[in-house]
N, C-alpha and C. Protein backbone atom coordinates (compact mmCIF):
# COMPACT_ATOMS: atom_id res chain seq x y z
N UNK A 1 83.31 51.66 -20.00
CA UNK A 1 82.41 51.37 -21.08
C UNK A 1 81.10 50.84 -20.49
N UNK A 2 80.02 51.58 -21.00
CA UNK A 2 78.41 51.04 -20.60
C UNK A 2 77.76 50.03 -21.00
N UNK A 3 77.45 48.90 -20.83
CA UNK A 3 76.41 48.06 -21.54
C UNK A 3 75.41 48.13 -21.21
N UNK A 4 74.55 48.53 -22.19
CA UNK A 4 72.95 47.95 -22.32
C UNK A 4 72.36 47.09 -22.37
N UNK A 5 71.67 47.07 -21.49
CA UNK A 5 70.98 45.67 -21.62
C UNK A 5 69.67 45.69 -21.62
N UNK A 6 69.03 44.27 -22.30
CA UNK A 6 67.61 44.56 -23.19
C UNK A 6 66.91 43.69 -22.22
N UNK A 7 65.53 44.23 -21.61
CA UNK A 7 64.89 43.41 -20.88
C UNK A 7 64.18 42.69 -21.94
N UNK A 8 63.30 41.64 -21.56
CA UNK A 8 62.27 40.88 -22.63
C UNK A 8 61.29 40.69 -22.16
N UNK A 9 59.90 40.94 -22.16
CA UNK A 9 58.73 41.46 -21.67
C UNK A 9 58.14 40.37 -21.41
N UNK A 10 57.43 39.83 -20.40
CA UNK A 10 56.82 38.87 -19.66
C UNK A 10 55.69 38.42 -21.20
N UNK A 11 55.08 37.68 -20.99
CA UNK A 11 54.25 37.16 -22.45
C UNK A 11 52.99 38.03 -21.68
N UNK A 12 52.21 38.49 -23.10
CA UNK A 12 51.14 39.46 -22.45
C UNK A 12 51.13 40.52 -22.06
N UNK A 13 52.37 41.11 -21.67
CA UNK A 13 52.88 42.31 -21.25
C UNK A 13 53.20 43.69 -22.39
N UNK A 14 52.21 43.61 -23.23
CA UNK A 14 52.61 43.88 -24.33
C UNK A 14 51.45 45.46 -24.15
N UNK A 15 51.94 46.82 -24.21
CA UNK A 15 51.42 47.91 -24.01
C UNK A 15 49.99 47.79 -24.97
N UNK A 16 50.32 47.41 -26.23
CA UNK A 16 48.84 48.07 -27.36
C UNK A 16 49.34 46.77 -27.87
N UNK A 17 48.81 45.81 -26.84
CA UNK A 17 48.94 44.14 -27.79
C UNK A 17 47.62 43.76 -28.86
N UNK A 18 47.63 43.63 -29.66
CA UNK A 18 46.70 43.21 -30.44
C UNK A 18 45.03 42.92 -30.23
N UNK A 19 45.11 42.12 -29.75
CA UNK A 19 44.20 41.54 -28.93
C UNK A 19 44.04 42.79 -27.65
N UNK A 20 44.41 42.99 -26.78
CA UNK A 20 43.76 43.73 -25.94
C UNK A 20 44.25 43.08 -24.52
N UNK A 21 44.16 41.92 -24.66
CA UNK A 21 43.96 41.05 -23.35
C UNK A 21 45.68 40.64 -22.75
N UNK A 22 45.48 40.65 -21.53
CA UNK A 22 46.18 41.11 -20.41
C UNK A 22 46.41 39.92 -19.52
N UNK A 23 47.47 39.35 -18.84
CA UNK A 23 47.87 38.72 -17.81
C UNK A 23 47.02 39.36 -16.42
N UNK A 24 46.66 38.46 -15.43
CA UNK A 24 46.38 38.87 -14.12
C UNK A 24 47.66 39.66 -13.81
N UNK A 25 48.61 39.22 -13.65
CA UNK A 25 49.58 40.02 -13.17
C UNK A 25 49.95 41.26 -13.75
N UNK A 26 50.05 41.11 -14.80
CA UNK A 26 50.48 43.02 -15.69
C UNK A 26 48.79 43.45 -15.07
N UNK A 27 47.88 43.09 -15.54
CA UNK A 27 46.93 43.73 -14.60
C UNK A 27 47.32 44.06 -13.38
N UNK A 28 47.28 43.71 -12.37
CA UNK A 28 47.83 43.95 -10.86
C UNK A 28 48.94 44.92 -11.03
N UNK A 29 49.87 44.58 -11.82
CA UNK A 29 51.42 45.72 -12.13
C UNK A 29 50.60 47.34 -12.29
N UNK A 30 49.71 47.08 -13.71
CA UNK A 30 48.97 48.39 -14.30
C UNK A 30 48.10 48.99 -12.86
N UNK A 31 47.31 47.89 -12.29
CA UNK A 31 46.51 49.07 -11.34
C UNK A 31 46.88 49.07 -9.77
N UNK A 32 48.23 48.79 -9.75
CA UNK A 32 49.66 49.09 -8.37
C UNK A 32 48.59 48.39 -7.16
N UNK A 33 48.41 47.07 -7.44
CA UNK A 33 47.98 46.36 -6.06
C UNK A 33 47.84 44.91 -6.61
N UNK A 34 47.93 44.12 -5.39
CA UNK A 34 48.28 42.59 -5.25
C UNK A 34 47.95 41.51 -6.03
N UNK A 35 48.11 41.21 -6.60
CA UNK A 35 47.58 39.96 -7.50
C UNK A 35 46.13 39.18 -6.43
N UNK A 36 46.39 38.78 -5.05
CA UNK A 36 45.44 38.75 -4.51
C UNK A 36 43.84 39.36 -4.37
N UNK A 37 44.15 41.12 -4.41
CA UNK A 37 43.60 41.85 -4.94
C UNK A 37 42.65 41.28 -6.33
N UNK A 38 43.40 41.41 -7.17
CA UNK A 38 42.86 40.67 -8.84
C UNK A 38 41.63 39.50 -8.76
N UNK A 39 42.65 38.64 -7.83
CA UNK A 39 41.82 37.23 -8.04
C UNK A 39 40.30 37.67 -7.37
N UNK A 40 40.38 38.68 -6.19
CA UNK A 40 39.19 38.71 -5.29
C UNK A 40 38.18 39.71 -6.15
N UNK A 41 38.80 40.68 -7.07
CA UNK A 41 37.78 41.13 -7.94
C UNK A 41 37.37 40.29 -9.17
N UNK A 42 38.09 39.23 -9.63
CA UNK A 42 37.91 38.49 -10.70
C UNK A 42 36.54 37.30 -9.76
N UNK A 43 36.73 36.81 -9.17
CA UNK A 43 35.39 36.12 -8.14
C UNK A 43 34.36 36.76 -8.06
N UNK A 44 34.33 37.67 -7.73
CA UNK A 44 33.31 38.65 -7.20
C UNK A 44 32.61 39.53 -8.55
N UNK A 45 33.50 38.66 -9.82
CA UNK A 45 33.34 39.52 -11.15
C UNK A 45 32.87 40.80 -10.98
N UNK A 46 33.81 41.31 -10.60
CA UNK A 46 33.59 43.04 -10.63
C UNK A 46 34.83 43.64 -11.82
N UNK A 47 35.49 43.27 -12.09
CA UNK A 47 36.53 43.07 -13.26
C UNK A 47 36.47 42.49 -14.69
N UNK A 48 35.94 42.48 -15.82
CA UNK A 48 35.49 41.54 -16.57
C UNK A 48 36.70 40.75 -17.23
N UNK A 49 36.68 39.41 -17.46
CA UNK A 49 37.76 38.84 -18.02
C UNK A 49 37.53 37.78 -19.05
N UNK A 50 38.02 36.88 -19.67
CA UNK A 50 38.15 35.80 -20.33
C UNK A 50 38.86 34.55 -19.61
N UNK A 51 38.14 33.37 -19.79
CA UNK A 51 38.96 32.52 -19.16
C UNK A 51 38.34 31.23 -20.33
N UNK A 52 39.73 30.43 -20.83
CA UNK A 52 39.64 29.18 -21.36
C UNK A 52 40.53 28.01 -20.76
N UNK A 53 40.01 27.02 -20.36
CA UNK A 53 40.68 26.38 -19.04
C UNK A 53 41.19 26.94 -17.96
N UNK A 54 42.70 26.65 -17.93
CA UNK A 54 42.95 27.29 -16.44
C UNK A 54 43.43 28.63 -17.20
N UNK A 55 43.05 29.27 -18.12
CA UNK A 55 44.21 30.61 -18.54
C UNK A 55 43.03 31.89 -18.52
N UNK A 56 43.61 32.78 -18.10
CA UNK A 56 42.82 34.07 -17.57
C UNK A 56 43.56 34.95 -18.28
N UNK A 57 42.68 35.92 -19.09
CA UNK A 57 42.56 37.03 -19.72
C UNK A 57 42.36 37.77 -19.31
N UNK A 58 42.30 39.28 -19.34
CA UNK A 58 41.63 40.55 -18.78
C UNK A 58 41.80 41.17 -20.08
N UNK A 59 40.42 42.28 -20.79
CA UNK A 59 40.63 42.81 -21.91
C UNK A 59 40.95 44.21 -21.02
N UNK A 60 42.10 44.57 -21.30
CA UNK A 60 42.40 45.67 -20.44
C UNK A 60 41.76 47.19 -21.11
N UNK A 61 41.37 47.43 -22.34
CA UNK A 61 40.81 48.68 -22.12
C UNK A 61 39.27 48.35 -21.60
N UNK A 62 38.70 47.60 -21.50
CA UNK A 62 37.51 47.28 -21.47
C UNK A 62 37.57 47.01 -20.20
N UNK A 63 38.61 46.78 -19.35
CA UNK A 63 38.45 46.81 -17.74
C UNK A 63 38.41 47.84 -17.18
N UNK A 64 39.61 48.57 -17.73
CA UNK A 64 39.91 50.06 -17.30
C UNK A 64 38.69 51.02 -17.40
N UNK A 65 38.20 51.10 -18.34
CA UNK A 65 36.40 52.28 -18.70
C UNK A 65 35.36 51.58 -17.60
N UNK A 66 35.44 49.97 -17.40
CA UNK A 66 34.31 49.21 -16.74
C UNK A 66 34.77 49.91 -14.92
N UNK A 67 35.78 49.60 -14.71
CA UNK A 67 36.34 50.68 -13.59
C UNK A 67 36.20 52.19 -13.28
N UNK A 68 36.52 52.34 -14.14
CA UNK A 68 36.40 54.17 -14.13
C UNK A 68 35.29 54.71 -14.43
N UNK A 69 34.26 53.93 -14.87
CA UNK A 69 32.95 53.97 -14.81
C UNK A 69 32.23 53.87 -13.89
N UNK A 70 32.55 53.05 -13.08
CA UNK A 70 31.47 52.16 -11.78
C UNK A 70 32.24 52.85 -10.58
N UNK A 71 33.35 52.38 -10.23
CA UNK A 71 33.37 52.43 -9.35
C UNK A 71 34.81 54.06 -8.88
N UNK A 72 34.48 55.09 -9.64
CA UNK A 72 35.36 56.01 -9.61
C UNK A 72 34.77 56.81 -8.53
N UNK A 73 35.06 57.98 -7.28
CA UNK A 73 34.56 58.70 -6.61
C UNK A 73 35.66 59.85 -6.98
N UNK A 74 34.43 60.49 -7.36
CA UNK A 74 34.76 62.09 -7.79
C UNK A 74 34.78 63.04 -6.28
N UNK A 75 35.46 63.68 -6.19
CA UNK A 75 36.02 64.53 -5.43
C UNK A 75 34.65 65.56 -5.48
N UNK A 76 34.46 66.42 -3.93
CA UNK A 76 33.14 67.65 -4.14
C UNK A 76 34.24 68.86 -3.12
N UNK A 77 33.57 70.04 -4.06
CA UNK A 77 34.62 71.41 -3.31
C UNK A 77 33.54 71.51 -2.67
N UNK A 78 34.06 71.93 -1.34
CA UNK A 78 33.35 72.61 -0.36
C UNK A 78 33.72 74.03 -0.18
C-alpha cells in the first residue's frame, strides 16, 4: 500500500501569490543559483526588491522582465 504524502510550501513560496513578492531564497530556487548570488545582486541593486526592517521581498514578475531585459545576451548565427 502507497502513501502520499503532502509537502507544505515554505511561506512565500507561493507560484501566482497575490502580492507578487518572493522570498530571497525561492528567488535563488527560481533562478538555479546561490542565495549568495541573490544577496550580491540585491547590494549592487541590480535585482529590484522591497525591504521593511530586516524582511526582504523580491516582486518576482517585475524581477524576472527587469532581468530579461537588461541583462539577457542573445545568441548571433554566423
Amino acid at each position: 500500500m502507497k502513501i502520499n504524502t503532502i509537502q507544505q510550501a515554505a511561506p512565500g513560496a507561493a507560484i501566482d501569490s497575490p502580492t507578487g513578492f518572493i522570498t530571497k531564497q525561492i528567488f535563488s530556487e527560481r533562478m538555479a543559483w546561490s542565495l549568495r548570488t541573490t544577496d550580491n545582486l540585491l547590494k549592487a541593486r541590480k535585482v529590484p526588491f522591497c525591504k521593511v526592517g530586516k524582511m526582504c521581498r523580491i516582486p518576482w514578475p517585475e524581477a524576472r522582465d527587469h532581468l530579461l531585459r537588461n541583462y539577457r545576451i542573445n545568441a548571433v548565427n554566423k
